[in-house]
PDB file of N, CA and C in Angstrom:
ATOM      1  N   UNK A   1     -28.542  -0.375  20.060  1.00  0.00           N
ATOM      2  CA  UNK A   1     -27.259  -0.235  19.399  1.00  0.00           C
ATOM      3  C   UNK A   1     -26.350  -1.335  19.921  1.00  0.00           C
ATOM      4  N   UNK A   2     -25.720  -1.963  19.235  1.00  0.00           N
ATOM      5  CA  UNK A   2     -25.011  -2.914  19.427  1.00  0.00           C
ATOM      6  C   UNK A   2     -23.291  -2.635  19.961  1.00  0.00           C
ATOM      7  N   UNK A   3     -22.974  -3.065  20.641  1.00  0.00           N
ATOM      8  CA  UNK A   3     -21.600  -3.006  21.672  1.00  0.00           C
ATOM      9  C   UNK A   3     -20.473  -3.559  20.766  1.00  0.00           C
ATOM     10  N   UNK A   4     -19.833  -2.198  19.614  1.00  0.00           N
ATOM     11  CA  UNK A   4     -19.080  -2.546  19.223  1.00  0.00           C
ATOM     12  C   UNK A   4     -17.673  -1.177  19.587  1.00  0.00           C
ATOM     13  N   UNK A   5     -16.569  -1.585  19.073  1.00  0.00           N
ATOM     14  CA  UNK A   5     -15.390  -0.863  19.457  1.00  0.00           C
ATOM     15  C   UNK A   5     -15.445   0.546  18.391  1.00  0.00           C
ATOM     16  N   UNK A   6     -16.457   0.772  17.139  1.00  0.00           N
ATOM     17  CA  UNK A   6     -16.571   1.958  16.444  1.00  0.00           C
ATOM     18  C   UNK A   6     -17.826   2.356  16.900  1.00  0.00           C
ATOM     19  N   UNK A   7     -17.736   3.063  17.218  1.00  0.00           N
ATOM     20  CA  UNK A   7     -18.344   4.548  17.418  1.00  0.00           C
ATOM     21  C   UNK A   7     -19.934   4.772  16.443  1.00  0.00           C
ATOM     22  N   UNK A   8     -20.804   3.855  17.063  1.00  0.00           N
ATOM     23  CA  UNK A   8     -21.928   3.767  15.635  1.00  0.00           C
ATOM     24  C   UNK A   8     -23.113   5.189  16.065  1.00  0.00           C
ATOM     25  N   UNK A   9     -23.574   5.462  15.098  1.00  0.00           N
ATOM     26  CA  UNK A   9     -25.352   6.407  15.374  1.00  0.00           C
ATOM     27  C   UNK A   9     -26.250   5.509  14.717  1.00  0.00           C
ATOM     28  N   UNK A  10     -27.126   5.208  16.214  1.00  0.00           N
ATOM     29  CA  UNK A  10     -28.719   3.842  15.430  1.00  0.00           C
ATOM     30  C   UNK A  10     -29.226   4.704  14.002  1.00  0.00           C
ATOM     31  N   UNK A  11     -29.176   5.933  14.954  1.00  0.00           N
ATOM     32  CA  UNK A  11     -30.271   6.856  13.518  1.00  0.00           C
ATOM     33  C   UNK A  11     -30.081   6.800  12.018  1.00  0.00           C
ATOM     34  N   UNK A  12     -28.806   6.986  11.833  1.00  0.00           N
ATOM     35  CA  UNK A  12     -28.414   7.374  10.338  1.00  0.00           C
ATOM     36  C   UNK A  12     -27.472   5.786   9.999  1.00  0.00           C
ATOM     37  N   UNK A  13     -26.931   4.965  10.928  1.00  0.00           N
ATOM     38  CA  UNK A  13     -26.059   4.149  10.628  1.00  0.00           C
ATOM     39  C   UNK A  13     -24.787   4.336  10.486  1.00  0.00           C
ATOM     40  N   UNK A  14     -24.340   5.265  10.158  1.00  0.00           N
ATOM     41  CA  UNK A  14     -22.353   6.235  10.236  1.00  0.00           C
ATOM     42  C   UNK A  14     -21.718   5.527  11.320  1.00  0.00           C
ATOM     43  N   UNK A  15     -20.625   5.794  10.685  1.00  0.00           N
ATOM     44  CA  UNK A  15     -19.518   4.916  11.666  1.00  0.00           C
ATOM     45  C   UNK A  15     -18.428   5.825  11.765  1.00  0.00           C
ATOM     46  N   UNK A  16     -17.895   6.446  12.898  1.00  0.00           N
ATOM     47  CA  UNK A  16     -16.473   6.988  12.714  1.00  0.00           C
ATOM     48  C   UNK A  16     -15.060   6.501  12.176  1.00  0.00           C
ATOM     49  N   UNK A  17     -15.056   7.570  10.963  1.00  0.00           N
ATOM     50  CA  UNK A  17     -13.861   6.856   9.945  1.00  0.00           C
ATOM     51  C   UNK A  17     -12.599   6.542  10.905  1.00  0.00           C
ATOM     52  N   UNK A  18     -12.495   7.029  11.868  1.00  0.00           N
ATOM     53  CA  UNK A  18     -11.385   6.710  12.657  1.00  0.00           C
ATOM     54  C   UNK A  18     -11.148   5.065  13.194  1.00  0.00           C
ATOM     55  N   UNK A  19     -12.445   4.224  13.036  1.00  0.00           N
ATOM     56  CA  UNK A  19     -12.151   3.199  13.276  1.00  0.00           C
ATOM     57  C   UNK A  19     -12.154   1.992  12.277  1.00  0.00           C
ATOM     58  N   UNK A  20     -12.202   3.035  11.343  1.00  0.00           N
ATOM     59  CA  UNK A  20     -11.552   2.350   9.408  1.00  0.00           C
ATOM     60  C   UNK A  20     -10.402   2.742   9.347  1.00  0.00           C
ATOM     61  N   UNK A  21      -9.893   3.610   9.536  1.00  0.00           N
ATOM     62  CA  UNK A  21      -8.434   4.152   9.449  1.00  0.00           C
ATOM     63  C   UNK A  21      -8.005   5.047  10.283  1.00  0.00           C
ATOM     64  N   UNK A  22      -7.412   3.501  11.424  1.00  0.00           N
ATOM     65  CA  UNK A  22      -6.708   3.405  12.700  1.00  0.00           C
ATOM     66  C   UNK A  22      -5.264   3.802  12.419  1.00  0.00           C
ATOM     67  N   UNK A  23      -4.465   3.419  11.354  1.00  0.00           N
ATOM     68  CA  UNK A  23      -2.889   3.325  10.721  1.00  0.00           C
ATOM     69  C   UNK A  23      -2.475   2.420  11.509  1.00  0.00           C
ATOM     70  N   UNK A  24      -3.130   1.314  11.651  1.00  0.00           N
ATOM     71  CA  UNK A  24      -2.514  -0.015  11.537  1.00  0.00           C
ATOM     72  C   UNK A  24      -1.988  -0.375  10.840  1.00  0.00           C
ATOM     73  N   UNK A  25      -2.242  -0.269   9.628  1.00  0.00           N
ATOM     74  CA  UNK A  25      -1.854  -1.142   8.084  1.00  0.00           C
ATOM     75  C   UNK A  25      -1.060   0.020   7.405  1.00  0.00           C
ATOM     76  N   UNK A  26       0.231   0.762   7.545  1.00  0.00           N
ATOM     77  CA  UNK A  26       0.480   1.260   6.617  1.00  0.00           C
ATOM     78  C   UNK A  26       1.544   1.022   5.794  1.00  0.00           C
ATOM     79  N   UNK A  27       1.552  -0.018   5.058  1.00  0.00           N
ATOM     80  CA  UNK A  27       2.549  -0.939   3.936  1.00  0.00           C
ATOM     81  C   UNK A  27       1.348  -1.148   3.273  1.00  0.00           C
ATOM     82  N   UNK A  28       1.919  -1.397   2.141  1.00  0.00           N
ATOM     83  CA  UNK A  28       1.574  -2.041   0.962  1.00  0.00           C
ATOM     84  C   UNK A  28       2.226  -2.593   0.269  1.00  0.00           C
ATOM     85  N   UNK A  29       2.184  -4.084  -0.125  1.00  0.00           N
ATOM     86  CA  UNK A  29       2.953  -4.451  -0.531  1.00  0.00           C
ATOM     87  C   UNK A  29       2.564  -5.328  -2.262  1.00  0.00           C
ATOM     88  N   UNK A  30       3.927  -5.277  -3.213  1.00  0.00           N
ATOM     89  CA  UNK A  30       3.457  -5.992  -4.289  1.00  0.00           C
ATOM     90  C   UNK A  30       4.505  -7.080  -4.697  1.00  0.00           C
ATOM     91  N   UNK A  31       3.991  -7.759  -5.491  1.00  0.00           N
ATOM     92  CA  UNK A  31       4.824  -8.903  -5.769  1.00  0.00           C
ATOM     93  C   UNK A  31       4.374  -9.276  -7.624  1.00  0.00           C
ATOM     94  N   UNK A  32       5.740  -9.390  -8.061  1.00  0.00           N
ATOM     95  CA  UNK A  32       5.457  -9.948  -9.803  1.00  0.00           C
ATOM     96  C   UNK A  32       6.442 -10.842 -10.242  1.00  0.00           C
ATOM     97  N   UNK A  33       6.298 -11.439 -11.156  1.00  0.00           N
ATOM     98  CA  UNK A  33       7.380 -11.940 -11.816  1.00  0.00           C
ATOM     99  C   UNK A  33       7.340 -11.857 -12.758  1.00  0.00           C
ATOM    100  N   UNK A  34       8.447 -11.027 -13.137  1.00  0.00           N
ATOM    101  CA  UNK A  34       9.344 -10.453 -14.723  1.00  0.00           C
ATOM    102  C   UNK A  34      10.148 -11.238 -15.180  1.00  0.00           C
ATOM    103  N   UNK A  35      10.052 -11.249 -16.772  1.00  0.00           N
ATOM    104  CA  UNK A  35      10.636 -11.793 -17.478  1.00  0.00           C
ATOM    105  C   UNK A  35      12.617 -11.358 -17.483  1.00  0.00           C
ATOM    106  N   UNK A  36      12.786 -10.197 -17.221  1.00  0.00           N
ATOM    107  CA  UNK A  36      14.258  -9.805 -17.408  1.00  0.00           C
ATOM    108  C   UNK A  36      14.310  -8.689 -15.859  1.00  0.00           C
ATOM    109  N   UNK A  37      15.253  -8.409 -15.633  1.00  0.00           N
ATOM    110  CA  UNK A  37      15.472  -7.530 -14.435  1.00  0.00           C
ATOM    111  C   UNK A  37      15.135  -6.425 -14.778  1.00  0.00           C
ATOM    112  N   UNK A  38      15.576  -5.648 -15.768  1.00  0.00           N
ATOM    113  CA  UNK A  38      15.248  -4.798 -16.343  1.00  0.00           C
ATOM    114  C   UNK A  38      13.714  -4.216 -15.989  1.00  0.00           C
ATOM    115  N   UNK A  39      12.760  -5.474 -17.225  1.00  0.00           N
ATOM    116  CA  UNK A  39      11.528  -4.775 -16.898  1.00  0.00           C
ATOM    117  C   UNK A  39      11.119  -4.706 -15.163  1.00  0.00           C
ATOM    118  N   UNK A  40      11.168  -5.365 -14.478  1.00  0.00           N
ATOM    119  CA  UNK A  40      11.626  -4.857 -12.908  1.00  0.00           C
ATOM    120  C   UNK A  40      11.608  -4.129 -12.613  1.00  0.00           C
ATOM    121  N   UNK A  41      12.984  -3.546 -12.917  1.00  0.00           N
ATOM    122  CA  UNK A  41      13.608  -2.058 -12.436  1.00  0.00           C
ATOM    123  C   UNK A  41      12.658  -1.212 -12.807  1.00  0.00           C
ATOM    124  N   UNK A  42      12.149  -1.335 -14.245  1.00  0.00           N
ATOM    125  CA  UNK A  42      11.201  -0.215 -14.772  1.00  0.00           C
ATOM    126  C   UNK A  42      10.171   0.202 -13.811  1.00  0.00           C
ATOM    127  N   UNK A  43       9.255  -0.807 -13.727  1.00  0.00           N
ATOM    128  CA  UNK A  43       8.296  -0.914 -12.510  1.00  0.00           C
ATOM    129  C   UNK A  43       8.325  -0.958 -11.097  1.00  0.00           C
ATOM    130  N   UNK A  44       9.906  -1.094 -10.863  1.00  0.00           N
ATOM    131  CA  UNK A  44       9.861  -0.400  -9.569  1.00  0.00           C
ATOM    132  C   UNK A  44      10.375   1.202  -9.685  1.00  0.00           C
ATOM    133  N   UNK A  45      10.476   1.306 -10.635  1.00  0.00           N
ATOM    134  CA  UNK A  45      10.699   3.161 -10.706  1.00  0.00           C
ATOM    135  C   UNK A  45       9.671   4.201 -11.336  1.00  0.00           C
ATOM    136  N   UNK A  46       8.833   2.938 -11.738  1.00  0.00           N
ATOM    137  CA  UNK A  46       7.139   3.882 -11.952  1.00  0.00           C
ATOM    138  C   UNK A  46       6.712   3.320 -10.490  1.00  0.00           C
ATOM    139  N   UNK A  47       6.437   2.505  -9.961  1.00  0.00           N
ATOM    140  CA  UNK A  47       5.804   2.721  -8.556  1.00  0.00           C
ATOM    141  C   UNK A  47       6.182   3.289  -7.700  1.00  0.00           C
ATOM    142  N   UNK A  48       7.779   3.826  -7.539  1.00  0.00           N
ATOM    143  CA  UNK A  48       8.491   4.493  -6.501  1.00  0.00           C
ATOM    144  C   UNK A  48       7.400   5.652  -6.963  1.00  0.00           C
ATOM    145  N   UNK A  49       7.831   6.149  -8.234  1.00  0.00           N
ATOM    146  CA  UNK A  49       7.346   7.723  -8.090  1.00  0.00           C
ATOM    147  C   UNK A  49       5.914   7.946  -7.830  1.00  0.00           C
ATOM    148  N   UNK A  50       4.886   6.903  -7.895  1.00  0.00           N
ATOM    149  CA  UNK A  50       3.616   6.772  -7.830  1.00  0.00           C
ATOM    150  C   UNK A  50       3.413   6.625  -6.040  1.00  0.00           C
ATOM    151  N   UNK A  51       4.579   6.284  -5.495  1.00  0.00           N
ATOM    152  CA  UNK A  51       4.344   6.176  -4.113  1.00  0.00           C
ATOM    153  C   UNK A  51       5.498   7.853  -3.520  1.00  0.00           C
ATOM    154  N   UNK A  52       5.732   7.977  -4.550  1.00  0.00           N
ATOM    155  CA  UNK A  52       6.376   9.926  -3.581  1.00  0.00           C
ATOM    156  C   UNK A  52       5.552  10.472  -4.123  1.00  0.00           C
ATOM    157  N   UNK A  53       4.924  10.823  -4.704  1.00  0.00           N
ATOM    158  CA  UNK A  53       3.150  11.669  -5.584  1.00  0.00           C
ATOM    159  C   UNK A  53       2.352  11.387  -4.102  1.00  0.00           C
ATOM    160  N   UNK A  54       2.011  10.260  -3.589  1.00  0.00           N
ATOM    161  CA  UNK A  54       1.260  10.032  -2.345  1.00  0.00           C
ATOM    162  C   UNK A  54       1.814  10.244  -0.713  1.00  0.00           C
ATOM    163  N   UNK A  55       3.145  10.716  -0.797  1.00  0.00           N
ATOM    164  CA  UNK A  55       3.509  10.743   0.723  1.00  0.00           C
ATOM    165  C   UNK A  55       3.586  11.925   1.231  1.00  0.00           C
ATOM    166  N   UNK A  56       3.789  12.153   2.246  1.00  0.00           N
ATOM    167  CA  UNK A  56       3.689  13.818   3.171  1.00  0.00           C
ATOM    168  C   UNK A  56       4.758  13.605   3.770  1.00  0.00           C
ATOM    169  N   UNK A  57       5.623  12.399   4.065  1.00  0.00           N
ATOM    170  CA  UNK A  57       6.958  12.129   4.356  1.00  0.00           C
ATOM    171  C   UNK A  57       7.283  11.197   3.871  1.00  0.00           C
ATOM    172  N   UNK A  58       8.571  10.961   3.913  1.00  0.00           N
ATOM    173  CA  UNK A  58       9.209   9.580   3.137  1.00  0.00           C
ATOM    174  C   UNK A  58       8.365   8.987   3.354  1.00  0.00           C
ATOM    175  N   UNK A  59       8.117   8.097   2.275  1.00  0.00           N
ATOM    176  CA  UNK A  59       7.833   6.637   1.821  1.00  0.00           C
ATOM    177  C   UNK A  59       9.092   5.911   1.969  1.00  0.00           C
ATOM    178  N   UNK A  60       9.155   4.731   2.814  1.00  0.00           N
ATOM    179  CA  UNK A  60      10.042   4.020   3.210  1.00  0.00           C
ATOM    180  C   UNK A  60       9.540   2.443   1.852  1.00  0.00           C
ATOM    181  N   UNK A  61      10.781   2.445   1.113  1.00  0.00           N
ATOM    182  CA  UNK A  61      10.448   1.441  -0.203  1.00  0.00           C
ATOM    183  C   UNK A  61      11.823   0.398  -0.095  1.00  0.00           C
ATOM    184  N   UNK A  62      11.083  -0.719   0.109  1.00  0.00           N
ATOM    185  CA  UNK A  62      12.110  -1.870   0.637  1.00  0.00           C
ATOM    186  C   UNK A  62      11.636  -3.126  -0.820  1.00  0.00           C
ATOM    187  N   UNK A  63      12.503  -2.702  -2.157  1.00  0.00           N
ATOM    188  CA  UNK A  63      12.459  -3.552  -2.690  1.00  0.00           C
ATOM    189  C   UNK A  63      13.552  -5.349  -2.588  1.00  0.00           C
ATOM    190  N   UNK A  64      12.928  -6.543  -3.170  1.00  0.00           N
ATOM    191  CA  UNK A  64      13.740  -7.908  -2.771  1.00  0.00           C
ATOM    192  C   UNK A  64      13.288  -8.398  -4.265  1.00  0.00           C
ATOM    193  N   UNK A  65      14.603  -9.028  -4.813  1.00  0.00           N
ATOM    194  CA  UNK A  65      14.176  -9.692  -6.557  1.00  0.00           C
ATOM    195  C   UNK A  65      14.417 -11.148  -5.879  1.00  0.00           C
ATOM    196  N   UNK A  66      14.352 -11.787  -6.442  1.00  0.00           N
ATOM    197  CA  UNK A  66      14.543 -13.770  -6.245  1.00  0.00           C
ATOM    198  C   UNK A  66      14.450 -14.158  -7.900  1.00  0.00           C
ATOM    199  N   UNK A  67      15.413 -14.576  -7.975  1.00  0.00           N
ATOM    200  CA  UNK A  67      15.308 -15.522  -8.928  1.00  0.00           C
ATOM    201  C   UNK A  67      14.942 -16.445  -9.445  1.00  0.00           C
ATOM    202  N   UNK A  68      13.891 -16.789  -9.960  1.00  0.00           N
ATOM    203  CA  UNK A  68      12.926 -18.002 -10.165  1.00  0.00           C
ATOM    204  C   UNK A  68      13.241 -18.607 -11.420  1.00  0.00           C
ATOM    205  N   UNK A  69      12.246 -20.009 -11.749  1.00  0.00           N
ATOM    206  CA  UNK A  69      12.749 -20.850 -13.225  1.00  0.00           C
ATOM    207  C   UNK A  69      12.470 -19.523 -13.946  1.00  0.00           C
ATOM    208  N   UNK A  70      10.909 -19.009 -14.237  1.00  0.00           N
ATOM    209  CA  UNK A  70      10.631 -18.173 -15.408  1.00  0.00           C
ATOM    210  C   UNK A  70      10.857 -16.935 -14.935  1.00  0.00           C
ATOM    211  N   UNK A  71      11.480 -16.593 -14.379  1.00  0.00           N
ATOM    212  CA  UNK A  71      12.000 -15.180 -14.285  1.00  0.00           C
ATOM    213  C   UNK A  71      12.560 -14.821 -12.826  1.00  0.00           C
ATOM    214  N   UNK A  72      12.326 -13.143 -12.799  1.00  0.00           N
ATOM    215  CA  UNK A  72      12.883 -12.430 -11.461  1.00  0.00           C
ATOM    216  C   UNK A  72      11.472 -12.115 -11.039  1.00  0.00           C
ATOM    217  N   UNK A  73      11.598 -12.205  -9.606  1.00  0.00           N
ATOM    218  CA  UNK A  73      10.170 -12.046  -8.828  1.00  0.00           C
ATOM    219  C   UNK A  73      10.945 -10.659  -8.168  1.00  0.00           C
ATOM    220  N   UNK A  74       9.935  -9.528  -8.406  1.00  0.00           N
ATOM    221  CA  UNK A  74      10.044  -8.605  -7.480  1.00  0.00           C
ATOM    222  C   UNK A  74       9.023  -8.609  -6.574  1.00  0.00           C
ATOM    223  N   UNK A  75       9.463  -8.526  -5.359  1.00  0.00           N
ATOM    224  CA  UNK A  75       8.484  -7.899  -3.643  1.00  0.00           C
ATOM    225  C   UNK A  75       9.182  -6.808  -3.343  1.00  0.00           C
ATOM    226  N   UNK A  76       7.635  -5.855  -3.471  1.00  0.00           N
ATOM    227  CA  UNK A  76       8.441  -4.284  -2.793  1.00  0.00           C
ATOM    228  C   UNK A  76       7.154  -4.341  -1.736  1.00  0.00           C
ATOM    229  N   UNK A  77       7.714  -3.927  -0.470  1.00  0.00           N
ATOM    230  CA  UNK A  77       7.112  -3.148   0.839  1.00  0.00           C
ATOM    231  C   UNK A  77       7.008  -1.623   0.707  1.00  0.00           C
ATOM    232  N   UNK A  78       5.989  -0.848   0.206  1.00  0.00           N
ATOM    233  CA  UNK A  78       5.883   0.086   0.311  1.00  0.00           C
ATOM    234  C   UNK A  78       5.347   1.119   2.472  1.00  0.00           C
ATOM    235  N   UNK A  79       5.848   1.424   2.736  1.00  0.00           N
ATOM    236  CA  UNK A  79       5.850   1.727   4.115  1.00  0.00           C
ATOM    237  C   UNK A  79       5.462   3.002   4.434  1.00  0.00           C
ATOM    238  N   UNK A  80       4.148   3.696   4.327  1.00  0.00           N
ATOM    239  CA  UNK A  80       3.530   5.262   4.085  1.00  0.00           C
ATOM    240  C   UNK A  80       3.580   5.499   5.925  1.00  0.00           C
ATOM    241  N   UNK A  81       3.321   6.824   5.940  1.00  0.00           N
ATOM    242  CA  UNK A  81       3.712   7.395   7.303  1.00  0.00           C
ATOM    243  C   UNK A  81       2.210   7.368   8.082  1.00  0.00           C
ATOM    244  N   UNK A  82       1.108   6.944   7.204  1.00  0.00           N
ATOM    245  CA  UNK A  82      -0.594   6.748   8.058  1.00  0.00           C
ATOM    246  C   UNK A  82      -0.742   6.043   6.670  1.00  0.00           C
ATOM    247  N   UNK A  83      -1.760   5.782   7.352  1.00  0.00           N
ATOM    248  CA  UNK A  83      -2.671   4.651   6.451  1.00  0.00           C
ATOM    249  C   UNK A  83      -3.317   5.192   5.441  1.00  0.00           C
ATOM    250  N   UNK A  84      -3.866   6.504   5.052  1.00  0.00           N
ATOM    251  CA  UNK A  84      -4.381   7.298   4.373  1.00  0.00           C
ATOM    252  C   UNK A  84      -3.947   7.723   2.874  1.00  0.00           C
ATOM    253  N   UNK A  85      -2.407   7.607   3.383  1.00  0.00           N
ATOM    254  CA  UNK A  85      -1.258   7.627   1.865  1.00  0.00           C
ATOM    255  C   UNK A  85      -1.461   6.092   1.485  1.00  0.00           C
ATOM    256  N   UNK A  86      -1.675   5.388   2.118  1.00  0.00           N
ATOM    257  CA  UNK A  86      -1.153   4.012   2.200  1.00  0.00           C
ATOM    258  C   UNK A  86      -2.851   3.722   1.149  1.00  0.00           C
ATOM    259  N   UNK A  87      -3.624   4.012   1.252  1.00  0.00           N
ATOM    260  CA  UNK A  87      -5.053   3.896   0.597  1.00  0.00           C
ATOM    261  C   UNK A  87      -5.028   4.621  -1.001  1.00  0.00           C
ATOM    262  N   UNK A  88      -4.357   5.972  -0.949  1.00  0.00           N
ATOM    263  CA  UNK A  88      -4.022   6.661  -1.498  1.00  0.00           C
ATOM    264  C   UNK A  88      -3.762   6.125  -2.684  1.00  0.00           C
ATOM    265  N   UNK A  89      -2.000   5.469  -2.328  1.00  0.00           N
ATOM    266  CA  UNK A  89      -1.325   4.752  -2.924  1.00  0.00           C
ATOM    267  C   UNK A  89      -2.006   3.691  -4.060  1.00  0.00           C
ATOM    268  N   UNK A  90      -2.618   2.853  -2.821  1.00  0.00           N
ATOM    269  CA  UNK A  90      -3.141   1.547  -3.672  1.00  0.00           C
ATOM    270  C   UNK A  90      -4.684   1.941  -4.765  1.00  0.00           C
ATOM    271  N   UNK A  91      -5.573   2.907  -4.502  1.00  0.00           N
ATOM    272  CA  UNK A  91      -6.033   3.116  -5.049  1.00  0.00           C
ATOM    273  C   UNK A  91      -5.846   3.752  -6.593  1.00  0.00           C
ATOM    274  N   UNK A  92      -4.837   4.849  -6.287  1.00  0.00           N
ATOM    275  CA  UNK A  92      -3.954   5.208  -7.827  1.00  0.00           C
ATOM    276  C   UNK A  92      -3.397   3.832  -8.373  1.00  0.00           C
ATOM    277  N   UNK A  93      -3.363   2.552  -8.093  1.00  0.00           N
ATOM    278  CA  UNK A  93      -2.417   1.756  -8.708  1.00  0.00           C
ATOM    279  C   UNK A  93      -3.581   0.955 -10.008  1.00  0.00           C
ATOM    280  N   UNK A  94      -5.237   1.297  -9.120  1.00  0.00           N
ATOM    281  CA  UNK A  94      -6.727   0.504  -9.816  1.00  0.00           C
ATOM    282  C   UNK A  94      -6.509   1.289 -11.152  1.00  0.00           C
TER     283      UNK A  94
END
């Protein structure tokens, strides 16, 4: 068996999920650029609610627009309380 930091079994190959999801990573973040602010807003108020459907406590949601030649760029930081919502999240978005 090889000398790694997860937790392996030679026999079956399994790995303890705990060292897939440590909650290191729990943001997610997206980025677009919209034609009007508007459609924006829209989509950041279908992803807000798509990210409170996934939390067990606040979701901490740190949206930023910029103004670009062809439009408004939205970046939202979505900020889940473990990594698990945070998987959650991004998977409902496929």
């Amino acid at each position: 068996m090889s000398k790694n930091t997860a937790d392996e079994t030679p026999v079956c190959c399994c790995i303890d999920v705990g060292s897939i999801i440590d909650n290191t990573d729990c943001t997610a973040t997206y980025s677009r650029v919209f034609a009007t602010k508007a459609e924006a807003d829209e989509t950041l108020a279908a992803l807000s609610e798509k990210a409170r459907a996934a939390e067990s406590e606040p979701c901490q949601i740190v949206p930023r627009y910029t103004e670009e030649a062809d439009g408004i760029r939205l970046d939202i930081d979505f900020t889940f309380s473990c990594q698990a919502e945070t998987m959650i999240f991004q998977l409902g978005l496929r």
